[in-house]
Protein backbone atom coordinates (compact mmCIF):
# COMPACT_ATOMS: atom_id res chain seq x y z
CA UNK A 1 -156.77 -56.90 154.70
CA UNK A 2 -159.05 -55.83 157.41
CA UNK A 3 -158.35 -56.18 160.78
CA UNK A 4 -154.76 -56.14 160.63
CA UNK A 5 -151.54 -54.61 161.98
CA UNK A 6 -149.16 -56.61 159.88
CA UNK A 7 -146.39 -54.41 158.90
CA UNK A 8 -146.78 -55.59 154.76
CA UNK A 9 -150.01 -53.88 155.21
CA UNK A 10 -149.39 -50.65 156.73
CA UNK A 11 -151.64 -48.37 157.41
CA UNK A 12 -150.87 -43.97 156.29
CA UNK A 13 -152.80 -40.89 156.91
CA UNK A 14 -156.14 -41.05 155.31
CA UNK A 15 -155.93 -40.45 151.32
CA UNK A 16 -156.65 -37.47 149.94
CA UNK A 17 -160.35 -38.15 149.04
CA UNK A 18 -161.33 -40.25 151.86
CA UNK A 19 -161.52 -38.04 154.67
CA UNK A 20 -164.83 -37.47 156.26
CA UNK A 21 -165.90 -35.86 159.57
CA UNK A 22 -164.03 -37.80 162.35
CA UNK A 23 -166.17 -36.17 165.33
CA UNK A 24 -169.35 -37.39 163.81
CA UNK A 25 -167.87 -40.52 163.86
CA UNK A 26 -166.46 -40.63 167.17
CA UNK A 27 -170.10 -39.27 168.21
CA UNK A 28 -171.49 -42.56 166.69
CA UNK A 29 -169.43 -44.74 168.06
CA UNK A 30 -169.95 -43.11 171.74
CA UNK A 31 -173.91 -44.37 171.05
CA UNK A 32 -173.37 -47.49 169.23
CA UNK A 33 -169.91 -49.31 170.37
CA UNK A 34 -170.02 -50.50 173.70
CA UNK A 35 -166.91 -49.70 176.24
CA UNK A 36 -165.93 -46.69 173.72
CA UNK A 37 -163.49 -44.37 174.77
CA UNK A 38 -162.00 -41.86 172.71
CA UNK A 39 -159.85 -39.47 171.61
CA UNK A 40 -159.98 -41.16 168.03
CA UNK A 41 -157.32 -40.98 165.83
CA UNK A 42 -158.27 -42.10 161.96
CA UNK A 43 -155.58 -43.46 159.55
CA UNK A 44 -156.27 -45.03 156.64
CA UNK A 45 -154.72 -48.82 155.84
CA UNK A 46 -152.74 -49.08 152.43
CA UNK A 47 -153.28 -51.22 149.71
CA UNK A 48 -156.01 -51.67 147.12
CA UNK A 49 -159.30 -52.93 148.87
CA UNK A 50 -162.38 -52.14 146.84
CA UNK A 51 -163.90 -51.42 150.07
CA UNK A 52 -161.86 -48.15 152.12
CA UNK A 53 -160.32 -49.28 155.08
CA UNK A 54 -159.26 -47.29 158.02
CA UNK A 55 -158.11 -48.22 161.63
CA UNK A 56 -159.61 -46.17 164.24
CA UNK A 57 -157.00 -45.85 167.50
CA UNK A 58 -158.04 -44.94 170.66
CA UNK A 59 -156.07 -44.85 173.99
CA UNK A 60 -157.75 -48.22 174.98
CA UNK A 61 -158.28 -50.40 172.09
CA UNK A 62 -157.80 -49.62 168.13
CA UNK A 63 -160.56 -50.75 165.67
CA UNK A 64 -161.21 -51.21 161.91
CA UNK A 65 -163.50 -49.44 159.87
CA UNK A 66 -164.66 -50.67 156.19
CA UNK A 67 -167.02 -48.21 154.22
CA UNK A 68 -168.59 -48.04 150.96
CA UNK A 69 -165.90 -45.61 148.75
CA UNK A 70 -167.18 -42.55 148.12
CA UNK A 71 -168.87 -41.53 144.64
CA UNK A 72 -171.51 -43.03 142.01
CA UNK A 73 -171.46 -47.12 142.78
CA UNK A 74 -172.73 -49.77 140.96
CA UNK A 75 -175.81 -51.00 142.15
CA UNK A 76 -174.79 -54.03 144.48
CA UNK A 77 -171.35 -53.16 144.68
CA UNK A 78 -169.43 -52.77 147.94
CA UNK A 79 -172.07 -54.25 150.14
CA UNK A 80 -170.69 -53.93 153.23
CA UNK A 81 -173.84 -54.29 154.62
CA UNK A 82 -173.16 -57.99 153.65
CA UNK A 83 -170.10 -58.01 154.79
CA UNK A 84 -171.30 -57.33 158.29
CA UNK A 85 -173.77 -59.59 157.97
CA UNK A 86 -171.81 -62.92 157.53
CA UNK A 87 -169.38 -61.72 160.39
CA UNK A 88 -171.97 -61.58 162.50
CA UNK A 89 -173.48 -64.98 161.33
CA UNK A 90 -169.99 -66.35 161.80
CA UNK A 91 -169.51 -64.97 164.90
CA UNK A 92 -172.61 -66.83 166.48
CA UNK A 93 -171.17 -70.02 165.31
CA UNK A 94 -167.95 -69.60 167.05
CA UNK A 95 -166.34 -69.00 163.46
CA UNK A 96 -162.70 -66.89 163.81
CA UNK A 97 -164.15 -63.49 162.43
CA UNK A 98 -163.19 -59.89 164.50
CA UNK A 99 -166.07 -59.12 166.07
CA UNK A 100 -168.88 -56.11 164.58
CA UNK A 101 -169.72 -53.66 166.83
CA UNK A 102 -171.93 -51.89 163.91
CA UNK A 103 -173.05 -51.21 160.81
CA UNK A 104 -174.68 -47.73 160.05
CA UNK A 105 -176.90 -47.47 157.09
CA UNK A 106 -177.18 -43.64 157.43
CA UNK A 107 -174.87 -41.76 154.63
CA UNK A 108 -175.25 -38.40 156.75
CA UNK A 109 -172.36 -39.74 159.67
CA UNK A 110 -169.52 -39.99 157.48
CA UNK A 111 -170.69 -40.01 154.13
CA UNK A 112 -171.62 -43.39 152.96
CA UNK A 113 -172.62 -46.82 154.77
CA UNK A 114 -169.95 -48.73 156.94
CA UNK A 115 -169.00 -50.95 159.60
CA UNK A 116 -166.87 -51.19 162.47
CA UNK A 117 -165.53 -54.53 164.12
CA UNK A 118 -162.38 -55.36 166.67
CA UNK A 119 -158.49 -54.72 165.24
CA UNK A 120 -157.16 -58.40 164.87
CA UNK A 121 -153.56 -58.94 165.91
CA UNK A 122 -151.14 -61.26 164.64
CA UNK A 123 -149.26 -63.06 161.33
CA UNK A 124 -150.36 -62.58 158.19
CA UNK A 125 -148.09 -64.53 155.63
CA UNK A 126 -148.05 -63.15 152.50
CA UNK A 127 -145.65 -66.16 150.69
CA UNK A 128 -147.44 -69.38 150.45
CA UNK A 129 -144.36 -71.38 150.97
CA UNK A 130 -144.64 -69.88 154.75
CA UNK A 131 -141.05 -68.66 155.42
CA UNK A 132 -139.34 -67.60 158.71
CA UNK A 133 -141.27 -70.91 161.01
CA UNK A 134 -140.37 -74.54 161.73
CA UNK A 135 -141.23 -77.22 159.38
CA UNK A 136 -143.12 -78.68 162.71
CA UNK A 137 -145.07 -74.96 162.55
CA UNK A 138 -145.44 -74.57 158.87
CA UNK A 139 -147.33 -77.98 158.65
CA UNK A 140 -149.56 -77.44 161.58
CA UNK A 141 -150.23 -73.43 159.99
CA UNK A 142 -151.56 -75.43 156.66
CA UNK A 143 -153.63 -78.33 158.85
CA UNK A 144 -155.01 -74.76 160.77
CA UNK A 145 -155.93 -73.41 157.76
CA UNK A 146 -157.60 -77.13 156.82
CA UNK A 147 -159.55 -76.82 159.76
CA UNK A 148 -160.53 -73.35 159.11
CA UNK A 149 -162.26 -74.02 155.88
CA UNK A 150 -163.65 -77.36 157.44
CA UNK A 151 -165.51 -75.42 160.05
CA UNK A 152 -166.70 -72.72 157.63
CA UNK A 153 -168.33 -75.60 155.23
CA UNK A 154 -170.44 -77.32 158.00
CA UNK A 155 -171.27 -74.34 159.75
CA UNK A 156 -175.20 -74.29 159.98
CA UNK A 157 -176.20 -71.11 157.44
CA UNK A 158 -179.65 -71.06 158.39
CA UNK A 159 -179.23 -71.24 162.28
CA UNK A 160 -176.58 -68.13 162.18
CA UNK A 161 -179.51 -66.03 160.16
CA UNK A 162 -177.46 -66.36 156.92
CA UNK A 163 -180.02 -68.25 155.00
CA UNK A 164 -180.85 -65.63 152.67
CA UNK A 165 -177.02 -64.97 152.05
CA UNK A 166 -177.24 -66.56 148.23
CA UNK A 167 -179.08 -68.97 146.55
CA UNK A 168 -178.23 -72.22 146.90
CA UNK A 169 -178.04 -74.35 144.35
CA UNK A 170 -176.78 -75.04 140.48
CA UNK A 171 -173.71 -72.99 141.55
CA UNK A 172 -171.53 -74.34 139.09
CA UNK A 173 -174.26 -73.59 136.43
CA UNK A 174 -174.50 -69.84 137.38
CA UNK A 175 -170.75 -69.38 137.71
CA UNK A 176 -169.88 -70.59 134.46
CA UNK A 177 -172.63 -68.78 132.47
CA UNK A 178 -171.78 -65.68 134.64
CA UNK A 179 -167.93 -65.62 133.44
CA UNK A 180 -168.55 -67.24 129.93
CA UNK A 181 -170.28 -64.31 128.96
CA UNK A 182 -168.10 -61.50 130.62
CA UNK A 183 -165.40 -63.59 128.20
CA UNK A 184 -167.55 -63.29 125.40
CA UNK A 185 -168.69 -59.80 125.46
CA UNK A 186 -165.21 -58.39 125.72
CA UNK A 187 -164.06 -58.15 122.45
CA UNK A 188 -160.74 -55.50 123.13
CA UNK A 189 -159.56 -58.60 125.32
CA UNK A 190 -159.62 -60.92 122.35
CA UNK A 191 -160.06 -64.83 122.69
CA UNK A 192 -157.95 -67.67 123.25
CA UNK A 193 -158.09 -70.67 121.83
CA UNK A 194 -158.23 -72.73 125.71
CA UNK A 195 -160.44 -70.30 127.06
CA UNK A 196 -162.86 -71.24 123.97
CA UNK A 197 -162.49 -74.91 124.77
CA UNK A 198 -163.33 -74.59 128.40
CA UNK A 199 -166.62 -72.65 127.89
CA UNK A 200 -167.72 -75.32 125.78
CA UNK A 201 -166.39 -78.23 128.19
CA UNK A 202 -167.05 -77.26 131.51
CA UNK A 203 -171.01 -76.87 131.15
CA UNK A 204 -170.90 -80.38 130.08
CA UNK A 205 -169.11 -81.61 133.19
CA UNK A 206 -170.81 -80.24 135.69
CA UNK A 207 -170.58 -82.95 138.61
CA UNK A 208 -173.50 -84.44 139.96
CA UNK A 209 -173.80 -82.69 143.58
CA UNK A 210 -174.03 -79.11 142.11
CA UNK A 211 -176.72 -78.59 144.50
CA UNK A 212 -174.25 -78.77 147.76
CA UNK A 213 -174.70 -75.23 149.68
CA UNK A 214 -172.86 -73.67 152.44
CA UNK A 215 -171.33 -70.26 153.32
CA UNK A 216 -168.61 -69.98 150.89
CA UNK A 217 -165.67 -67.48 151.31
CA UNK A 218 -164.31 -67.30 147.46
CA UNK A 219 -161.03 -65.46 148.13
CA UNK A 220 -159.84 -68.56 150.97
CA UNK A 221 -156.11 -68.07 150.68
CA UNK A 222 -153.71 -68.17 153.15
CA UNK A 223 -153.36 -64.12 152.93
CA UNK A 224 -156.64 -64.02 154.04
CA UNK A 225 -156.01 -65.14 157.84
CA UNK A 226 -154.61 -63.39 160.47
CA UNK A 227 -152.83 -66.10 162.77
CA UNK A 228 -152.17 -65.89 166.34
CA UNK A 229 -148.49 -64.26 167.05
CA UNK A 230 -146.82 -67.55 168.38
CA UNK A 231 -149.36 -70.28 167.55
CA UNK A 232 -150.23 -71.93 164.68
CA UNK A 233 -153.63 -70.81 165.23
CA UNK A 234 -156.41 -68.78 163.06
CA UNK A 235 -157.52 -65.76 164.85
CA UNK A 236 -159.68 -64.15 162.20
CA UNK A 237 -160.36 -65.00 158.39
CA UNK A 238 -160.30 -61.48 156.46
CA UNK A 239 -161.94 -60.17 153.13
CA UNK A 240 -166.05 -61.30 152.99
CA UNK A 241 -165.84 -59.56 150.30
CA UNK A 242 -166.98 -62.44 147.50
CA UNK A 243 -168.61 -64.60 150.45
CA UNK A 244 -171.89 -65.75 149.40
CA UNK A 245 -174.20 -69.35 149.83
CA UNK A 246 -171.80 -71.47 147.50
CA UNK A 247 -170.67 -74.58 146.59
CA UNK A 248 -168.07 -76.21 148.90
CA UNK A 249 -166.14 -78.22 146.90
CA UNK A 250 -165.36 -74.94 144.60
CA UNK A 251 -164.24 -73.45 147.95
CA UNK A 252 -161.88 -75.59 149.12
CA UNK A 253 -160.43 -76.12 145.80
CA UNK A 254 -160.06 -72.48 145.24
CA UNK A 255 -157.75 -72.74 148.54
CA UNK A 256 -156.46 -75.88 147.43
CA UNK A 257 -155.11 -74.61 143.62
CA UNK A 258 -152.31 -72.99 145.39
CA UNK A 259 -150.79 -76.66 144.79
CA UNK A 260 -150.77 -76.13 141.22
CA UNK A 261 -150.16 -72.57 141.19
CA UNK A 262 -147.19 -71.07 140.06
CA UNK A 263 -146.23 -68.30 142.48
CA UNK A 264 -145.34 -65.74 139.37
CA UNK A 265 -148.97 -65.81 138.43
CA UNK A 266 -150.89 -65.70 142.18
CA UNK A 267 -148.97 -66.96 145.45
CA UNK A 268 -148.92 -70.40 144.96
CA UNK A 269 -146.70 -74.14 145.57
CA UNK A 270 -146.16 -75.26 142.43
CA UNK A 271 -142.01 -75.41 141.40
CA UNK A 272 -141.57 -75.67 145.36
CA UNK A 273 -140.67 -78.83 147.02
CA UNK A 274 -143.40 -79.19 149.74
CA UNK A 275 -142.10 -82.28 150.99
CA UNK A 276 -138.56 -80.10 152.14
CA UNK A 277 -140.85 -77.68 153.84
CA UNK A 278 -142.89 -80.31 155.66
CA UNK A 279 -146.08 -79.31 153.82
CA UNK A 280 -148.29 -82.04 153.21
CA UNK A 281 -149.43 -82.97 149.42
CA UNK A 282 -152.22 -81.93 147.40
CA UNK A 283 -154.28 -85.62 147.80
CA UNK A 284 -153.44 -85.37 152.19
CA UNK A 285 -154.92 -81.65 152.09
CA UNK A 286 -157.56 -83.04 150.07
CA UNK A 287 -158.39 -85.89 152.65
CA UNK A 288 -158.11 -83.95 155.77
CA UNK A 289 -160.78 -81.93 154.86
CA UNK A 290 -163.16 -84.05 153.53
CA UNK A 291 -162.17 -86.59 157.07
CA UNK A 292 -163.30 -83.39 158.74
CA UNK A 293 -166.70 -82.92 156.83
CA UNK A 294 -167.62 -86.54 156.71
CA UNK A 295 -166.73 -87.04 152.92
CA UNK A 296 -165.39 -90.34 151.86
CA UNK A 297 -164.01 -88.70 149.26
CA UNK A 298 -164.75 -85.58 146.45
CA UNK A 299 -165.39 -87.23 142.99
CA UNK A 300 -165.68 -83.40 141.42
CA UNK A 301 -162.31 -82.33 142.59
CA UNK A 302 -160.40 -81.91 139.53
CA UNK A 303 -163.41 -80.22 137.85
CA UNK A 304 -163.47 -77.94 140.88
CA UNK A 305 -159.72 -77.12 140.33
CA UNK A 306 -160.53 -76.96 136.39
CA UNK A 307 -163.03 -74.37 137.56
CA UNK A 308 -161.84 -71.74 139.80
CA UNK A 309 -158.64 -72.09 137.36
CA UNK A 310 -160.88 -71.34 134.87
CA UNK A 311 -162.58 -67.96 136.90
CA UNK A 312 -159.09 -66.95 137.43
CA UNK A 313 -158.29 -66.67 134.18
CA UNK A 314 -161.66 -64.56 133.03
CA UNK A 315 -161.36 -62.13 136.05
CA UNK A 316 -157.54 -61.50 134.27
CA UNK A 317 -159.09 -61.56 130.87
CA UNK A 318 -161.36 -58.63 132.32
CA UNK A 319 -158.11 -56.85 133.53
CA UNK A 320 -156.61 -57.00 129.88
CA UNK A 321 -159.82 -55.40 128.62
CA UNK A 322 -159.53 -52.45 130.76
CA UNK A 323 -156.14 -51.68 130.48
CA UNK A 324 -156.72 -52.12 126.73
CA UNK A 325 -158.97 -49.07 127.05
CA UNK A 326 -157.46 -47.47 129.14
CA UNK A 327 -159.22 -47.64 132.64
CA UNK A 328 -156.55 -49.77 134.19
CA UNK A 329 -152.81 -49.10 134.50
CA UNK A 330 -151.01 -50.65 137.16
CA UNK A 331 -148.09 -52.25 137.36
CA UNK A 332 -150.20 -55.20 138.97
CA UNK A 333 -152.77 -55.03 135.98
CA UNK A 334 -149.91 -54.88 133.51
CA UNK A 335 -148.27 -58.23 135.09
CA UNK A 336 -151.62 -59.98 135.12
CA UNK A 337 -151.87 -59.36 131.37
CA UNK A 338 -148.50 -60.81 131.06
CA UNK A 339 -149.35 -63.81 132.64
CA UNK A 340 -152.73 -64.53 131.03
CA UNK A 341 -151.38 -66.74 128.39
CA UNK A 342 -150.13 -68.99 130.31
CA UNK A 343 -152.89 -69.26 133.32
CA UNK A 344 -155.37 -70.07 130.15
CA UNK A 345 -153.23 -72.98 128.64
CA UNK A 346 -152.66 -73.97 132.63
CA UNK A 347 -156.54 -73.78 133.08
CA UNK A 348 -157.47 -76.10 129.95
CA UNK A 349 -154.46 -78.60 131.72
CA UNK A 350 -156.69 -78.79 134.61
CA UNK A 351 -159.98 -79.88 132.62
CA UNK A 352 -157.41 -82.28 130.64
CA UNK A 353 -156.16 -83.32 133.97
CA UNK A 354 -160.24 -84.18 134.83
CA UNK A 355 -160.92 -86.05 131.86
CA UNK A 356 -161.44 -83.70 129.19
């Protein structure tokens, strides 16, 4: 949620834990964030990113920091090195990103490594049925958020520095082996009989373009944005935080499930009648953004959606495992358990629905 000052977000005095030495801070931000002014007032945004976030006020202009948490990390985890580093890319192609004034590498400012970039103002909607606008607003808010991911896709990765953000290619390939085996190895999670038949399908399926690159967001949702206050316009797309040199066509359909989503399991359409709201269907979404990157049409797409249904359901397989032993106990993490039943027999309907 960085970037924000939606009221669903919030922001409280910083955590117990996450302090760290606000002067040093302000210090570095006096040499390294142009136009500075302080006094600097810290508070810390709620919610659960896995990167702290904290919005930094000052009489002239507030600001959002994102650090590493502190403690032992996982090697590669909470890179927001990388984080910075796409924003930046972005930024250079005229992308709607906040802007990053920084990044500092050294742990002895606050602690560990972090970033600072502009506070983003506007509407964030949480519901993806878009309540509270017109049904002239709420249809051009979904063709914005077309357009968004349009731009993203043929933005120009190497020419923005970003061409060591991933590797490009066999995408699909990597993905699947990747979540296959987190399946496999968790035996406190248990199987399930659809999850079994997908792990042997979708290898076998693969569609011929698996070689497509771009920057890829991998969290696209309409949650994600921050749109302008009165406009249906995207200021800023939020949360880098799984952005890497992806396929496309599992990008947009990762926005695009949201269609055949039930909103009980993660926001989604499906059980709402679109046409009342004047959103546009699943197969329009679909050709508005491939009219806008120069596709006569995406021959994958239902393997795509098969997919990311598919990664969906292992990340919430995951989930079950840990609260099985113990290491996860939200309410969230109980609800996703709940749920995982049915997004696994919903996943294998996709693969059905692409020919399996």
């Amino acid at each position: 949620m960085s970037g924000t000052a939606d009221a669903n977000v919030g922001t409280t005095p910083v955590r117990e834990g996450y302090a760290f030495d606000e002067a040093a801070l302000a210090a570095w931000m006096q040499a390294n964030v142009a136009g500075f002014s302080g006094p600097l007032t810290v508070e810390q945004f709620k919610g659960g990113q896995s990167n702290p976030t904290y919005k930094l006020v000052t009489p002239g202009k507030s600001y959002v920091l994102r650090r590493k948490p502190p403690g032992q990390l996982l090697k590669g985890a909470h890179a927001v090195e990388r984080e910075a580093k796409v924003l930046t890319g972005l930024e250079k192609a005229d992308f709607p990103v906040a802007h990053v004034h920084g990044l500092c590498t050294d742990d002895s400012v606050i602690g560990t490594w972090f970033y600072v970039m502009d506070m983003v103002e506007g509407r964030i909607f949480w519901d993806a049925t878009v309540p509270g606008v017109s049904n002239a607003e709420r249809a051009a808010i979904f063709d914005a958020m077309n357009a968004t991911m349009a731009q993203l896709h043929m933005v120009d990765y190497e020419a923005v520095g970003l061409g060591d953000y991933g590797r490009p290619g066999n995408y699909f390939e990597r993905q699947i082996g990747r979540w296959s085996k987190q399946y496999l190895e968790d035996a406190d999670a248990g199987r399930d009989p659809n999850m079994d038949r997908l792990i042997a399908w979708l290898p076998e399926n693969i569609p011929a373009d698996d070689d497509a690159t771009s920057v890829t967001h991998g969290d696209f949702r309409i949650d994600n944005m921050i749109f302008h206050p009165t406009e249906p316009k995207v200021l800023a797309v939020l949360d880098w935080e799984l952005s890497t040199l992806g396929h496309p066509g599992a990008d947009f359909a990762y926005n695009a499930m949201m269609y055949r989503m039930p909103p009980h399991i993660v926001a989604g359409l499906a059980g709402a009648d679109i046409a009342a709201l004047g959103i546009r269907g699943e197969a329009d979404y679909l050709a508005a953004y491939c009219a806008r990157t120069g596709r006569a049409s995406m021959p994958g797409y239902d393997f795509y959606i098969a997919f990311n249904f598919f990664r969906i359901a292992a990340i919430f397989h995951g989930i079950k495992g840990r609260v099985i032993r113990g290491t996860a106990s939200s309410a969230q993490a109980q609800e996703r358990v709940k749920v995982l039943p049915e997004l696994m027999e919903l996943a294998w309907k996709q693969a059905e629905r692409a020919g399996a």
